[in-house]
Protein backbone atom coordinates (compact mmCIF):
# COMPACT_ATOMS: atom_id res chain seq x y z
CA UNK A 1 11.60 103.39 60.49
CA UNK A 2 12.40 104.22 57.28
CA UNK A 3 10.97 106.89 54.76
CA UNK A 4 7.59 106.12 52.91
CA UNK A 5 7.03 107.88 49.40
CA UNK A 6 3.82 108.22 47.79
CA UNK A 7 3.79 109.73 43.83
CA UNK A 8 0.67 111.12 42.30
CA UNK A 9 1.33 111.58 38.42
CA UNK A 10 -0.71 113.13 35.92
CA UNK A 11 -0.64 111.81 32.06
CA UNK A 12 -0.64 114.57 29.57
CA UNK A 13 -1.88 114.12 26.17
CA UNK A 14 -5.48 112.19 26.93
CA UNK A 15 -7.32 113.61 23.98
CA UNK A 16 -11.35 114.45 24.28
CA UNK A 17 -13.65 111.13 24.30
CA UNK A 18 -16.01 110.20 22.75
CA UNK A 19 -18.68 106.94 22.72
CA UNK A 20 -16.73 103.89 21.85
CA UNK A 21 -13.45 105.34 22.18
CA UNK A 22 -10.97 102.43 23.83
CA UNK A 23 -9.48 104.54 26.92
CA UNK A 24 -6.82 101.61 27.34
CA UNK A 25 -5.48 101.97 24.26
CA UNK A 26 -5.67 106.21 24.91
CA UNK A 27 -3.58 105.83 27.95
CA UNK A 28 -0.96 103.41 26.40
CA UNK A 29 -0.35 106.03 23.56
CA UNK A 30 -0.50 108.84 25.70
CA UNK A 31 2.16 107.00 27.94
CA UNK A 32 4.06 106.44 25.07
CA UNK A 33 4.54 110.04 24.01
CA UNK A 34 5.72 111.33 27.58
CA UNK A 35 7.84 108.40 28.46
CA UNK A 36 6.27 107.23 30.95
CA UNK A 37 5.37 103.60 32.16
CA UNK A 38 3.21 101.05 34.36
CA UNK A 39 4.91 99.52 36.97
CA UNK A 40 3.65 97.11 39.33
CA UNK A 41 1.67 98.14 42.26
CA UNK A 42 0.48 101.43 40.82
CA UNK A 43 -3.24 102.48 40.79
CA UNK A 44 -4.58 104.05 37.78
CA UNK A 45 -7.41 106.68 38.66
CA UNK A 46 -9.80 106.88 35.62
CA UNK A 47 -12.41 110.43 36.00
CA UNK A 48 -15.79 109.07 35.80
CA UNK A 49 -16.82 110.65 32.84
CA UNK A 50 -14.41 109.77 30.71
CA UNK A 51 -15.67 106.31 31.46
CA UNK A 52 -19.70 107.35 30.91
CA UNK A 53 -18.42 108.96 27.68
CA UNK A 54 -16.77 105.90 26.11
CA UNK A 55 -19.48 103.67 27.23
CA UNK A 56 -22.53 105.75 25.46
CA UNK A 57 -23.65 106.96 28.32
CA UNK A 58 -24.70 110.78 27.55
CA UNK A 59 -28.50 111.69 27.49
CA UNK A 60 -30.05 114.62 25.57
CA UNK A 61 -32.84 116.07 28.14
CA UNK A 62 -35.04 116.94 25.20
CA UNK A 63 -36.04 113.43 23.87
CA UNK A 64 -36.96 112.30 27.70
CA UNK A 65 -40.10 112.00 28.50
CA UNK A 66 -40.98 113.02 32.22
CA UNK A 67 -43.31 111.15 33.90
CA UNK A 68 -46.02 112.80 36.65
CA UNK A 69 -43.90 111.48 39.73
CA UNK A 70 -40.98 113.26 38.16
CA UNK A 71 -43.20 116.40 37.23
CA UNK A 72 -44.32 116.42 40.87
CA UNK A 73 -40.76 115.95 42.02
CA UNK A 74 -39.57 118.89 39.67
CA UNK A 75 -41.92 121.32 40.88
CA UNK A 76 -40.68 120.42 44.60
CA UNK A 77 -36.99 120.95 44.30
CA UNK A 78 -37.10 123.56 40.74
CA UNK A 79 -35.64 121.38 38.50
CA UNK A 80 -35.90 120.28 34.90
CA UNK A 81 -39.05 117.15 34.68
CA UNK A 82 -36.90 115.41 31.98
CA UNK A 83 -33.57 115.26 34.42
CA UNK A 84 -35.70 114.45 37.42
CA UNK A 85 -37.14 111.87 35.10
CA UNK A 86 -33.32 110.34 34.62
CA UNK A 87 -32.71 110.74 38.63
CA UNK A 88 -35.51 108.32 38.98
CA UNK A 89 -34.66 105.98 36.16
CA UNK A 90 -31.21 105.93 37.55
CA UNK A 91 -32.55 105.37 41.54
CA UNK A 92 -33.50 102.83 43.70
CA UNK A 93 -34.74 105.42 46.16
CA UNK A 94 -35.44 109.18 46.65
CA UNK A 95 -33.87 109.56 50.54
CA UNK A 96 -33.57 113.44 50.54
CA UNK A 97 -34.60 116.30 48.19
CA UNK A 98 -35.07 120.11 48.56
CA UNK A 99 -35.06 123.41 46.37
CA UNK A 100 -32.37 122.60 43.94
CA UNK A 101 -30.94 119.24 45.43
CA UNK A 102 -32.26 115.45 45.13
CA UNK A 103 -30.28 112.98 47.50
CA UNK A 104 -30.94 109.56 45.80
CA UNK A 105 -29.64 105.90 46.43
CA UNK A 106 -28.57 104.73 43.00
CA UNK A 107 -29.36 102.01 41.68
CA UNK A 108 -25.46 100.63 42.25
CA UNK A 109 -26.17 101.20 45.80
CA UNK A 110 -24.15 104.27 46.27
CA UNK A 111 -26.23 107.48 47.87
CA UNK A 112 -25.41 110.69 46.29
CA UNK A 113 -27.02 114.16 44.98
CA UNK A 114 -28.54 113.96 41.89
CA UNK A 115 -27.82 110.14 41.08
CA UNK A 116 -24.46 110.94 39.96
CA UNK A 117 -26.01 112.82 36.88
CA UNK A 118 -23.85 115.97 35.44
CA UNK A 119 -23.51 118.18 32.89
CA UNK A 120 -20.04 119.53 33.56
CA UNK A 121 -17.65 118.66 31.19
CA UNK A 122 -19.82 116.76 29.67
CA UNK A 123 -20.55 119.24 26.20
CA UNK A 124 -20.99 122.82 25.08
CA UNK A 125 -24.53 121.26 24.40
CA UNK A 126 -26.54 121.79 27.71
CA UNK A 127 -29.22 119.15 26.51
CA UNK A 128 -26.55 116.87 27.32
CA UNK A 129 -26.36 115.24 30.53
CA UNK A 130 -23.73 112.86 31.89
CA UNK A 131 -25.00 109.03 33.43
CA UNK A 132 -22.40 106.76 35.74
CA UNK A 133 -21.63 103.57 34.16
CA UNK A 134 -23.73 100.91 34.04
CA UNK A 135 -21.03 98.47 35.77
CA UNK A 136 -17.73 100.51 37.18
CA UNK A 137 -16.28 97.87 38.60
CA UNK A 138 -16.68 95.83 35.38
CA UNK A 139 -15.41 98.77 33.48
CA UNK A 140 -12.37 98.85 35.73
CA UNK A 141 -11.61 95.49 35.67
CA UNK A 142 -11.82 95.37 31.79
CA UNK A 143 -9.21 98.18 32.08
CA UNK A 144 -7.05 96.20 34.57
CA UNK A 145 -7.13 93.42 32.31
CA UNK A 146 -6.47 95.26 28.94
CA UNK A 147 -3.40 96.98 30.47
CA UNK A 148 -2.01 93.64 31.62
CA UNK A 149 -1.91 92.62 28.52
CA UNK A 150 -0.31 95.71 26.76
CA UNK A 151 1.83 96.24 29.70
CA UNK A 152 2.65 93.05 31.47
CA UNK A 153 2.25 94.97 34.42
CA UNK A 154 -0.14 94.15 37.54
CA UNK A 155 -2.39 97.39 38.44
CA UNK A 156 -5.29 98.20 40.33
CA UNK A 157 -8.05 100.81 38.80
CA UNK A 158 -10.19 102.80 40.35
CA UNK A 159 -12.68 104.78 38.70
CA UNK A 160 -13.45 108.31 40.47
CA UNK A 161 -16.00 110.55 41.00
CA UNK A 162 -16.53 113.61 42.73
CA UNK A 163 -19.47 113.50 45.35
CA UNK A 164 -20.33 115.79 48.28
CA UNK A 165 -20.66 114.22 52.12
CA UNK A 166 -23.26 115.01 54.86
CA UNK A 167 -21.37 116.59 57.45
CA UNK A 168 -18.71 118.49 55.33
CA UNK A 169 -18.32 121.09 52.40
CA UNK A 170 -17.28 120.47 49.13
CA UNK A 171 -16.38 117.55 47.33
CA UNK A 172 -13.82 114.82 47.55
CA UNK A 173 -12.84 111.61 45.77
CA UNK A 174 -14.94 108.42 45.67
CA UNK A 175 -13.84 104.94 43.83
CA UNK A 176 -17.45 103.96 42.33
CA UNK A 177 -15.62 101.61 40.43
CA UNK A 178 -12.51 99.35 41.22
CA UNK A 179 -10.48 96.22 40.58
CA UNK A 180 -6.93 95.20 41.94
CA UNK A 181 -7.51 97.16 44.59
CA UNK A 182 -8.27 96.36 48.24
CA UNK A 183 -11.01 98.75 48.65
CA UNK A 184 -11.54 98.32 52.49
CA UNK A 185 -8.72 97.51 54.51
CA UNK A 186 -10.19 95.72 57.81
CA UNK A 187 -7.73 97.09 60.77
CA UNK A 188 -9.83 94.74 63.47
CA UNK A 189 -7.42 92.77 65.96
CA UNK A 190 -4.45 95.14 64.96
CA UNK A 191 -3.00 97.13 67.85
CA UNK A 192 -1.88 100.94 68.07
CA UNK A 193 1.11 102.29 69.02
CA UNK A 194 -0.07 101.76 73.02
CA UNK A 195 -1.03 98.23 72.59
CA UNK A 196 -5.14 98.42 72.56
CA UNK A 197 -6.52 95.83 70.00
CA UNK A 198 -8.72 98.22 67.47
CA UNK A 199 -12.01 96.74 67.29
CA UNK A 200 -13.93 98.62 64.79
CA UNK A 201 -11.35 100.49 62.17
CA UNK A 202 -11.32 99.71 58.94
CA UNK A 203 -9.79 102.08 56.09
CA UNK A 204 -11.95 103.22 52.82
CA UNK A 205 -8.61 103.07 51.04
CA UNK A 206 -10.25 103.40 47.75
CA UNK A 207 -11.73 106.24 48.53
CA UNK A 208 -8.73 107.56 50.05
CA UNK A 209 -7.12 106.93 46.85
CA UNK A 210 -9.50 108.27 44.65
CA UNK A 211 -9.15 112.12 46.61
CA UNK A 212 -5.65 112.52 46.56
CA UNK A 213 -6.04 111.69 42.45
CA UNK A 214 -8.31 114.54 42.68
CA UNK A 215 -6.07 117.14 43.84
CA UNK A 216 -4.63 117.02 40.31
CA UNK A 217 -8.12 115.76 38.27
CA UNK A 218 -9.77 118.96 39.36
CA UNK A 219 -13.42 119.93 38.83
CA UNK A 220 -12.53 122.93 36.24
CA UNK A 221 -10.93 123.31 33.21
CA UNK A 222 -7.79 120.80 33.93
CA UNK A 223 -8.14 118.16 31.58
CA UNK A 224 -6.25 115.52 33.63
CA UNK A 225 -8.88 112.43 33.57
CA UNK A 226 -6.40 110.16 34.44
CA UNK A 227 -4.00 109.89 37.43
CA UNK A 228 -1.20 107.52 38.35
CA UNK A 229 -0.99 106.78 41.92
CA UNK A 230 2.85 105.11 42.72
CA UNK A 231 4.04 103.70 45.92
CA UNK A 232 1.71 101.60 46.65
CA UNK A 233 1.48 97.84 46.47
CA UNK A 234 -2.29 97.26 44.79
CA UNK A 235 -3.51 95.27 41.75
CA UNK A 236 -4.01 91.65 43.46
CA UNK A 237 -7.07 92.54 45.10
CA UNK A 238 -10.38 90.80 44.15
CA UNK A 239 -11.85 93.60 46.32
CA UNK A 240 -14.78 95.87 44.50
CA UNK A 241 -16.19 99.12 44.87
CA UNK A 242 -19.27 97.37 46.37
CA UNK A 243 -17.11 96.36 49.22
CA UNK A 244 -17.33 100.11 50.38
CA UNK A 245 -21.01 100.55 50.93
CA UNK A 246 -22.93 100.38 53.86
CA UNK A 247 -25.46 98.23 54.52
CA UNK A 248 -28.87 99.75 54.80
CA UNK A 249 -29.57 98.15 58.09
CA UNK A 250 -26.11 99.74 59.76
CA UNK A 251 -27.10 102.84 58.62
CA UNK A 252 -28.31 105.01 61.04
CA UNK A 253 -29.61 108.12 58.74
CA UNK A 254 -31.68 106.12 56.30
């Protein structure tokens, strides 16, 4: 069998973004300037945020006005009324809180602390806070397309967050939004290496994809929003983030 290679490459030179900023165009220049290029098959990983902070999607705390579920909520887990306030707006449901944490379904279906809402690396401004898109798999695919066109070149996209997981500490990647990419690969009637059909493996390969972009994303002060992910054959796929999340009525903790 021969040798499998997998690249993960980091693009210098993304400047800071702002709302209404055209990352496509950011990443073409900043390709430009380091000599680097598309090919076919890559994945681009896009950092949340720099998604939320194109689209408009920053909040200042102090012009929300918390409502008496989210004062009641507040006082329950000691945090601000006009972010608990946003965690709501942003939520289907409230599944989990405690002192300090609120574990919330959002409203895209995903479950995660806080509904995704941040203020790291967000602004020196602390009123700020940080929203997911409002459609990630939209905003990917609008990326997929727009680099197709500058590039020629088929890609998938996955835009990444960082999100905690119930039975392990710290964080790791998640695709909440993705195009070109075939999210969940279905392993069902494939055999192992002994011969026994699997019957119930399938691969989050989005997901998988979105943590190793991480290792060089980083949570600090790295300033490396967007990751190139080479050796793999994506961006055909009409697969979407959605694709990865479990119904309500297979899951057995909800």
């Amino acid at each position: 069998m021969a040798s499998k290679r997998l690249e993960v490459l980091t693009v210098p030179g993304i400047p800071l973004v702002h709302a209404g900023d055209d990352i496509a165009a950011l990443l073409a220049s900043a390709l430009r300037q380091s000599a680097m290029e598309l090919m076919d098959g890559d994945v681009v990983v896009v950092a949340q945020k720099l998604v939320s902070k194109a689209e408009g999607r920053t909040r200042r705390l102090s012009e929300v006005v918390a409502g008496d579920a989210a004062r009641e909520l507040a006082a329950a887990t000691d945090k601000e009324p006009a972010m608990v306030q946003l965690i709501l707006d942003e939520s289907r449901a409230i599944l989990r809180h405690r002192p300090g944490v609120i574990i919330a379904e959002h409203n895209l279906g995903m479950v995660l602390a806080n509904a995704g809402i941040d203020r790291s690396n967000v602004d020196r401004d602390r009123d700020l806070v940080l929203l997911f898109p409002e459609n990630p798999d939209e905003s990917a695919k609008r990326l997929k397309e727009s680099w197709h066109d500058k590039f020629g070149t088929h890609v998938g996209v996955i835009i990444a967050d960082s999100v905690g997981r119930a039975w392990r500490m710290g964080t790791t990647g998640m695709a909440i939004g993705c195009a070109g990419v075939e999210a969940l690969k279905n392993l069902r009637g494939r055999q192992d290496m002994f011969g026994r059909v699997l019957e119930v493996s399938e691969h989050a390969v989005a997901d998988s994809i979105a943590s190793t972009a991480e290792l060089l994303m980083g949570e600090a002060d790295e300033a490396t929003p967007i990751v190139i992910v080479r050796g793999l054959t994506e961006g055909t796929s009409t697969q979407t983030s959605r694709t990865l999340l479990r119904r309500a009525d297979e899951d057995m903790f909800r």
